[in-house]
PDB file of N, CA and C in Angstrom:
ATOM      1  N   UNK A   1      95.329  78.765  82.319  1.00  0.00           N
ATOM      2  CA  UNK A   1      95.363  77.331  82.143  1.00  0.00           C
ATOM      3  C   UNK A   1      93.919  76.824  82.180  1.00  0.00           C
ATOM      4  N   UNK A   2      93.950  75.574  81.524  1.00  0.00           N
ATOM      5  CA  UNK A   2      92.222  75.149  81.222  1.00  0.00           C
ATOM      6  C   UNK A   2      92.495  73.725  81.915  1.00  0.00           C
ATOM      7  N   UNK A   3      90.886  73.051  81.512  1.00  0.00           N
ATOM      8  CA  UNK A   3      91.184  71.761  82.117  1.00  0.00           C
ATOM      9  C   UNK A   3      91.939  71.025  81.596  1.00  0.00           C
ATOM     10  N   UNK A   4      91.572  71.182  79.983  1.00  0.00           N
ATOM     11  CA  UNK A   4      92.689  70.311  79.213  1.00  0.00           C
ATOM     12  C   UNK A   4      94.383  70.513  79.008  1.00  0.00           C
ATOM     13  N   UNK A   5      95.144  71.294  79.653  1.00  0.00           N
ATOM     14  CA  UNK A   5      96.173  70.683  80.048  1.00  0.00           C
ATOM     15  C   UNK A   5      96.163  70.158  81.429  1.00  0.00           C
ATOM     16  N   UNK A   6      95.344  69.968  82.317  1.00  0.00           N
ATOM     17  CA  UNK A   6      96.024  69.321  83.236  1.00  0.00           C
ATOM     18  C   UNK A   6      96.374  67.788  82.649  1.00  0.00           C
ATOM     19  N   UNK A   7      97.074  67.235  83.783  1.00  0.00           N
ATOM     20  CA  UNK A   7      97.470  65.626  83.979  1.00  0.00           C
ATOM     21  C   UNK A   7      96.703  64.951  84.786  1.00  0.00           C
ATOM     22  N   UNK A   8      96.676  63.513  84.650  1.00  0.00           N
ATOM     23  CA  UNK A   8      96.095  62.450  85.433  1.00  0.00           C
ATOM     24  C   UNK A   8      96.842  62.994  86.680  1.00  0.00           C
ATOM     25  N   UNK A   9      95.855  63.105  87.754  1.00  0.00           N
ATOM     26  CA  UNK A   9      96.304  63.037  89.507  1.00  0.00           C
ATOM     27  C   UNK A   9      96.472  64.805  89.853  1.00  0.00           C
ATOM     28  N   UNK A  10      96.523  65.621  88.543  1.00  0.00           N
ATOM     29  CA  UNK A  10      96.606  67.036  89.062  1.00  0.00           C
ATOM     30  C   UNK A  10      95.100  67.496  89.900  1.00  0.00           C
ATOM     31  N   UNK A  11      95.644  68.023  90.983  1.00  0.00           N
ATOM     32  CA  UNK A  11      94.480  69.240  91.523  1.00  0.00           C
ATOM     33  C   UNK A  11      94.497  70.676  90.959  1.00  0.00           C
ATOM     34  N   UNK A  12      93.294  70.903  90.621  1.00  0.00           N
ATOM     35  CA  UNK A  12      93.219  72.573  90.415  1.00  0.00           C
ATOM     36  C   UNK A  12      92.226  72.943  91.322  1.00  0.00           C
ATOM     37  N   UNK A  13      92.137  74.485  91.178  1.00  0.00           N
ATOM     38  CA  UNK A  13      90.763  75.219  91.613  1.00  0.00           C
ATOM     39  C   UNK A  13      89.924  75.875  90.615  1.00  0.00           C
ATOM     40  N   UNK A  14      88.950  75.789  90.297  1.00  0.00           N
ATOM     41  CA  UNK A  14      88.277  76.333  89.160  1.00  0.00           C
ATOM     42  C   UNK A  14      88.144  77.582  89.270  1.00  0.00           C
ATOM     43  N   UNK A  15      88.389  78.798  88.230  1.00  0.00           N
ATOM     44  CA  UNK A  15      88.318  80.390  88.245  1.00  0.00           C
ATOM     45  C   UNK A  15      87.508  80.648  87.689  1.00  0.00           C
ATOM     46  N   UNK A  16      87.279  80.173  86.363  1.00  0.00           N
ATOM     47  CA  UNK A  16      86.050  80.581  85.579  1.00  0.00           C
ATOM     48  C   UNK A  16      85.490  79.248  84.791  1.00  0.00           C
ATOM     49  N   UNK A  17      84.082  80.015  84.934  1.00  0.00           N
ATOM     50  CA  UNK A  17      83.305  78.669  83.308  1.00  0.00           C
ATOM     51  C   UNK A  17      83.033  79.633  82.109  1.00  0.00           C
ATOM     52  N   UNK A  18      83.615  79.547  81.110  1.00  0.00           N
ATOM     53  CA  UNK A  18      82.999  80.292  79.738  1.00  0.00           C
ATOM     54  C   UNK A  18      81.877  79.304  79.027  1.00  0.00           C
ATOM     55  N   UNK A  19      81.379  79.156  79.360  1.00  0.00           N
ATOM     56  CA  UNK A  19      80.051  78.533  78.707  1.00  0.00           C
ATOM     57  C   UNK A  19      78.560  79.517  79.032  1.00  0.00           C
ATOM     58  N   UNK A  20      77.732  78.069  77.883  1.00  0.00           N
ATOM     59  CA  UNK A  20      76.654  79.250  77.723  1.00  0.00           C
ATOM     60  C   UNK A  20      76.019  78.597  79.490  1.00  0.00           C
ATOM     61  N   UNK A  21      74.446  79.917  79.737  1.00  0.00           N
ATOM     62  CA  UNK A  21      74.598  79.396  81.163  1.00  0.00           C
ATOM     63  C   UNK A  21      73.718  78.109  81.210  1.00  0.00           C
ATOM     64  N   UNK A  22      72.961  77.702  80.354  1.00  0.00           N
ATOM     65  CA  UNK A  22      72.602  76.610  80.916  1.00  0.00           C
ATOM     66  C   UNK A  22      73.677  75.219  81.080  1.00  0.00           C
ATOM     67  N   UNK A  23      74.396  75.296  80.211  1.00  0.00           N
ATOM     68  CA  UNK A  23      75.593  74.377  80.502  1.00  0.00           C
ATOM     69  C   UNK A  23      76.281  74.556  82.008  1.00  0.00           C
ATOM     70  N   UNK A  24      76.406  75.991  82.533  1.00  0.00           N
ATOM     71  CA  UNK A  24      77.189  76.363  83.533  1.00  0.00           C
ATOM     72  C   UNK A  24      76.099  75.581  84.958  1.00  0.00           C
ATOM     73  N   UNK A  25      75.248  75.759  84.353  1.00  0.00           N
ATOM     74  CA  UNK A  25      74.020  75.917  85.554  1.00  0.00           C
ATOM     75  C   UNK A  25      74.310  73.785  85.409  1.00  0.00           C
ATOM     76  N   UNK A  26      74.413  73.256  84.788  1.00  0.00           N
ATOM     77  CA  UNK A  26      74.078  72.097  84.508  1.00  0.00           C
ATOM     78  C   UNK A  26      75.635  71.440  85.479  1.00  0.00           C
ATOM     79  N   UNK A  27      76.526  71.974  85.545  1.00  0.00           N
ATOM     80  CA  UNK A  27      77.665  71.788  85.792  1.00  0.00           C
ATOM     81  C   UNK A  27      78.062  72.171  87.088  1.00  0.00           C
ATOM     82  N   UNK A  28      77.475  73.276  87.329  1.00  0.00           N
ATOM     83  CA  UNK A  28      77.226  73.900  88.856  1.00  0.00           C
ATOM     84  C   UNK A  28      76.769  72.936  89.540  1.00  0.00           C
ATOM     85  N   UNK A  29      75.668  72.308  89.838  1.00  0.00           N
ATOM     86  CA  UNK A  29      75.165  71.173  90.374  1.00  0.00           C
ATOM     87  C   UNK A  29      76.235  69.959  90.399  1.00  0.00           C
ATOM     88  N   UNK A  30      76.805  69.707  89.488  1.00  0.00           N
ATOM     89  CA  UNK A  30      77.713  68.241  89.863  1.00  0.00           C
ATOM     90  C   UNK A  30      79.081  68.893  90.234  1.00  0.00           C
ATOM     91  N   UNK A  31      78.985  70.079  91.033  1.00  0.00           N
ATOM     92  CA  UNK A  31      80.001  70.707  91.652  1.00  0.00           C
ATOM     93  C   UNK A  31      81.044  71.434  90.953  1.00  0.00           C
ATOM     94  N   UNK A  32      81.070  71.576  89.543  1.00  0.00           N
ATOM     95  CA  UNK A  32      82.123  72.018  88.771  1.00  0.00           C
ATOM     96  C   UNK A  32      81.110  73.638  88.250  1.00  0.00           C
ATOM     97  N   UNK A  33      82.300  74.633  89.727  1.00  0.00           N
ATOM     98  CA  UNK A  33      81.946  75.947  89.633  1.00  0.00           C
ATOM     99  C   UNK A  33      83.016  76.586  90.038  1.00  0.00           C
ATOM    100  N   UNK A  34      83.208  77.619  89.866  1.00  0.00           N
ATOM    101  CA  UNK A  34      84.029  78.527  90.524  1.00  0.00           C
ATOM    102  C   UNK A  34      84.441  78.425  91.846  1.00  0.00           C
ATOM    103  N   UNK A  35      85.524  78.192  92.413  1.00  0.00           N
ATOM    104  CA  UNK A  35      86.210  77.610  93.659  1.00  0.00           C
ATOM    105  C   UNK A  35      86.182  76.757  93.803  1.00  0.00           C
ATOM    106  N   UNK A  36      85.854  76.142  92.923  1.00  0.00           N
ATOM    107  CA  UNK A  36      85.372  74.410  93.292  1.00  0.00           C
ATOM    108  C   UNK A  36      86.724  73.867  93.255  1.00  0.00           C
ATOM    109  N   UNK A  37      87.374  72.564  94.009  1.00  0.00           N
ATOM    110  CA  UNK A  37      88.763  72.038  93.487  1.00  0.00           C
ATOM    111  C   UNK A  37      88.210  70.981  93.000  1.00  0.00           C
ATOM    112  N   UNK A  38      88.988  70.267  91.968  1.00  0.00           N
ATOM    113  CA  UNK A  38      88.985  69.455  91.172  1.00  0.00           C
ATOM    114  C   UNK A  38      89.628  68.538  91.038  1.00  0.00           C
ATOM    115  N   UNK A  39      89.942  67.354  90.970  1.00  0.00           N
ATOM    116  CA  UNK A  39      91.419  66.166  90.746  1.00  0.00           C
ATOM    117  C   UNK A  39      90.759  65.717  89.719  1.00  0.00           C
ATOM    118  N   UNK A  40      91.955  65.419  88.453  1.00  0.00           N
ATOM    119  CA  UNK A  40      91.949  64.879  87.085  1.00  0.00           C
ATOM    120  C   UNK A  40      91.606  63.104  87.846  1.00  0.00           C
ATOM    121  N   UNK A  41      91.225  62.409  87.434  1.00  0.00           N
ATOM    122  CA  UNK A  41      91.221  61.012  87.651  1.00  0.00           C
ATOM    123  C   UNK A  41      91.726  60.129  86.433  1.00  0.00           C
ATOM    124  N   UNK A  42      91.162  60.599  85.476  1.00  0.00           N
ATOM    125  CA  UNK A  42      91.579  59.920  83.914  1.00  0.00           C
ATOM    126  C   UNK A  42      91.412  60.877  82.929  1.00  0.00           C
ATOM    127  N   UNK A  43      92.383  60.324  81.885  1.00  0.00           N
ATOM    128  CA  UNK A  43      92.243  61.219  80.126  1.00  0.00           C
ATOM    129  C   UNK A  43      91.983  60.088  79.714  1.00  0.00           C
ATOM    130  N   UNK A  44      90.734  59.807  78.783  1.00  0.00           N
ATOM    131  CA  UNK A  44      90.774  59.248  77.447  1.00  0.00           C
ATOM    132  C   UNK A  44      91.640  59.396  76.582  1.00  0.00           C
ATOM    133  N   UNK A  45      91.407  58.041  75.337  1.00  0.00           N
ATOM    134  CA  UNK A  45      92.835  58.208  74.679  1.00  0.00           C
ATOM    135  C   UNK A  45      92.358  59.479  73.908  1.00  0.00           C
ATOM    136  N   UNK A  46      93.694  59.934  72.970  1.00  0.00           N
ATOM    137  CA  UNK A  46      93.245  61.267  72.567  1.00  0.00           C
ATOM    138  C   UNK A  46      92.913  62.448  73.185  1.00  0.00           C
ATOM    139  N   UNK A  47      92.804  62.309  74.882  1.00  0.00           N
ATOM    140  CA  UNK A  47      92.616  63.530  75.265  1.00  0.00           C
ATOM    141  C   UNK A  47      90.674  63.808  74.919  1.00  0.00           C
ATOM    142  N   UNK A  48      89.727  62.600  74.699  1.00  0.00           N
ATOM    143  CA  UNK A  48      88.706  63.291  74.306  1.00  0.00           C
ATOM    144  C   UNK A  48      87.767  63.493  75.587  1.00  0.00           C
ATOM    145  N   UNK A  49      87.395  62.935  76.939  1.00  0.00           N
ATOM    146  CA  UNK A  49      86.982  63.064  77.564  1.00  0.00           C
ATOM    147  C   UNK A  49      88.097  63.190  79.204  1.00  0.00           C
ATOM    148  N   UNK A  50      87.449  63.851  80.017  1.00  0.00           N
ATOM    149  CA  UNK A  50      88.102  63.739  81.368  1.00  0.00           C
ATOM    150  C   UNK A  50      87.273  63.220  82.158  1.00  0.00           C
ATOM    151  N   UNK A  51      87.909  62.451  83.407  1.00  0.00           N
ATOM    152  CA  UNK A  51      87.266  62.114  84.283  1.00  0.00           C
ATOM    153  C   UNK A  51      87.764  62.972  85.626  1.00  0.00           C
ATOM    154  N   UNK A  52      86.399  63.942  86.147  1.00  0.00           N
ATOM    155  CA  UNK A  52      87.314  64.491  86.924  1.00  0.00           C
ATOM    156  C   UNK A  52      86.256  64.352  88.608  1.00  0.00           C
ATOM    157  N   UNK A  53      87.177  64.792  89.736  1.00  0.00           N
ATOM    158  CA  UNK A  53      86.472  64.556  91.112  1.00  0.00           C
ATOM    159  C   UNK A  53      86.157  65.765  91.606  1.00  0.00           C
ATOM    160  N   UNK A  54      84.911  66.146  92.406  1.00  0.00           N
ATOM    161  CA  UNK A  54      84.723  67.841  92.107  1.00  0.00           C
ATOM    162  C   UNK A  54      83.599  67.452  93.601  1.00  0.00           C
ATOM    163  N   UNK A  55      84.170  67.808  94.972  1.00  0.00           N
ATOM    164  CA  UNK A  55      83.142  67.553  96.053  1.00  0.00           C
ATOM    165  C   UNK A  55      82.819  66.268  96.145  1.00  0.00           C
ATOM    166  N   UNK A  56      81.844  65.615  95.944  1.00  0.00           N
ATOM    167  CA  UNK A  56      81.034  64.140  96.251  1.00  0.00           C
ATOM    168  C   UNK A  56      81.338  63.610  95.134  1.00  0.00           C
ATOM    169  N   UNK A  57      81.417  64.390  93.765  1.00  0.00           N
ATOM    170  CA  UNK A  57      80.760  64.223  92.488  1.00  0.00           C
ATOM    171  C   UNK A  57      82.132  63.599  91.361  1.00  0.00           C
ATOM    172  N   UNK A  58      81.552  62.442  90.656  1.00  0.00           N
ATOM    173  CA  UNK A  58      82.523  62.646  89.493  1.00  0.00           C
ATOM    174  C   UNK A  58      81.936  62.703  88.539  1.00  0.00           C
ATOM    175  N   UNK A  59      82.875  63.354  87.139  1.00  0.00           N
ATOM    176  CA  UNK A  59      82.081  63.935  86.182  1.00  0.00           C
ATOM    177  C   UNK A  59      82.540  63.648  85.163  1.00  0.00           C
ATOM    178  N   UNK A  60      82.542  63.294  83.917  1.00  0.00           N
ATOM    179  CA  UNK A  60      83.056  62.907  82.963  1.00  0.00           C
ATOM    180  C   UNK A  60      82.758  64.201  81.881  1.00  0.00           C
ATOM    181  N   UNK A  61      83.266  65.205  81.331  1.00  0.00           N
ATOM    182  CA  UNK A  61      83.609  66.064  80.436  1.00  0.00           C
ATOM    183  C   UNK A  61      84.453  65.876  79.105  1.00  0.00           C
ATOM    184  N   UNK A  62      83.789  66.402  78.384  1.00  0.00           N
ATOM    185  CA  UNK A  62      84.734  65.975  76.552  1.00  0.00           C
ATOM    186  C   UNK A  62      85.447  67.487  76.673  1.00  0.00           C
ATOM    187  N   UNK A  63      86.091  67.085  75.825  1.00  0.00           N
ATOM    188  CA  UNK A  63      87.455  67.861  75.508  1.00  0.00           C
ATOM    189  C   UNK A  63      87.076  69.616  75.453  1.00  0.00           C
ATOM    190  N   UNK A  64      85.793  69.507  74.493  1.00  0.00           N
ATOM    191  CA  UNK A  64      85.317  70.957  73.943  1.00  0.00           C
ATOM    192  C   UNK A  64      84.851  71.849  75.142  1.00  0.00           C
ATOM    193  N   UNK A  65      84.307  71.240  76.409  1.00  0.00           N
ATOM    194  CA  UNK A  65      83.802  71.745  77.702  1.00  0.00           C
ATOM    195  C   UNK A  65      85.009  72.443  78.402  1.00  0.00           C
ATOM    196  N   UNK A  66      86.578  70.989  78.655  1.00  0.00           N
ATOM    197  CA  UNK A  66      87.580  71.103  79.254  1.00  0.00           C
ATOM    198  C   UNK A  66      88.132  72.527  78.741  1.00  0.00           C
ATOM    199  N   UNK A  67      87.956  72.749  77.663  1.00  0.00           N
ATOM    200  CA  UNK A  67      89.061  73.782  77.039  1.00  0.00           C
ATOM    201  C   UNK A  67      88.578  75.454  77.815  1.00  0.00           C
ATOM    202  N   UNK A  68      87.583  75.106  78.462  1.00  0.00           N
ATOM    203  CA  UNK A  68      86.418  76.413  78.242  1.00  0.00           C
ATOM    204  C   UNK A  68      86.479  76.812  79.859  1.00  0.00           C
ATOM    205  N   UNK A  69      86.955  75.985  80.801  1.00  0.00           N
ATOM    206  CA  UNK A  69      86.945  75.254  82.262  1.00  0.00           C
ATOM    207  C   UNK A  69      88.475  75.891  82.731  1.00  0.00           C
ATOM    208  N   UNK A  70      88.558  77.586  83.254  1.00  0.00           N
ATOM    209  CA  UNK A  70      90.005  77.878  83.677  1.00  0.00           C
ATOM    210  C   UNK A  70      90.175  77.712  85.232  1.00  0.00           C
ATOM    211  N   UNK A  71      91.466  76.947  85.255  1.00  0.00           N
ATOM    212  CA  UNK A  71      91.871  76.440  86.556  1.00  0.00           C
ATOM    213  C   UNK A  71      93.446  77.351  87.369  1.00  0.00           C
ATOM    214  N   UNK A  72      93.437  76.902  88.033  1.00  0.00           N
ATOM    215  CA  UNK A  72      94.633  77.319  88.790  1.00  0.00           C
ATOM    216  C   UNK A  72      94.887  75.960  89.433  1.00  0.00           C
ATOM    217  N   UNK A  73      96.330  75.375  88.848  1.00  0.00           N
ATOM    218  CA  UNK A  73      97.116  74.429  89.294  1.00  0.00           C
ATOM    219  C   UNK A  73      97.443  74.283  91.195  1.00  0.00           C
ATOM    220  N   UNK A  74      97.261  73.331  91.586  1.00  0.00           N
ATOM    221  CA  UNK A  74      97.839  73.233  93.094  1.00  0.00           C
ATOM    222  C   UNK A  74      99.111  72.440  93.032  1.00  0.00           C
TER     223      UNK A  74
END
């Protein structure tokens, strides 16, 4: 499962980032890493961006990032 199926209000835990690493490294910092948990806050319409809560941090991600972002549902 990726980010983009979750729902508004789901928690996950993050397993993997498939990105290249400076993206990972860029993302690592606003807390979205491996073990990290996560709560969806909002979908844009269309599904094009997420708003998600990750430690201190919120983060706003487009769709093409989400898809790449594997979670494990809580």
């Amino acid at each position: 499962m990726v980010v983009s199926d979750l729902k508004k209000g789901d928690r996950a835990v993050i397993l993997r980032v498939e990105l290249s690493d400076a993206v990972k490294e860029r993302l690592r910092v606003l807390d979205i890493r491996p073990g990290a948990e996560i709560v969806v806050f909002r979908i844009s319409p269309f599904r094009a961006t997420y708003l998600l809560g990750a430690g201190h941090s919120k983060v706003a991600i487009r769709r093409e990032i989400a898809k790449k972002v594997q979670v494990f549902r809580r």
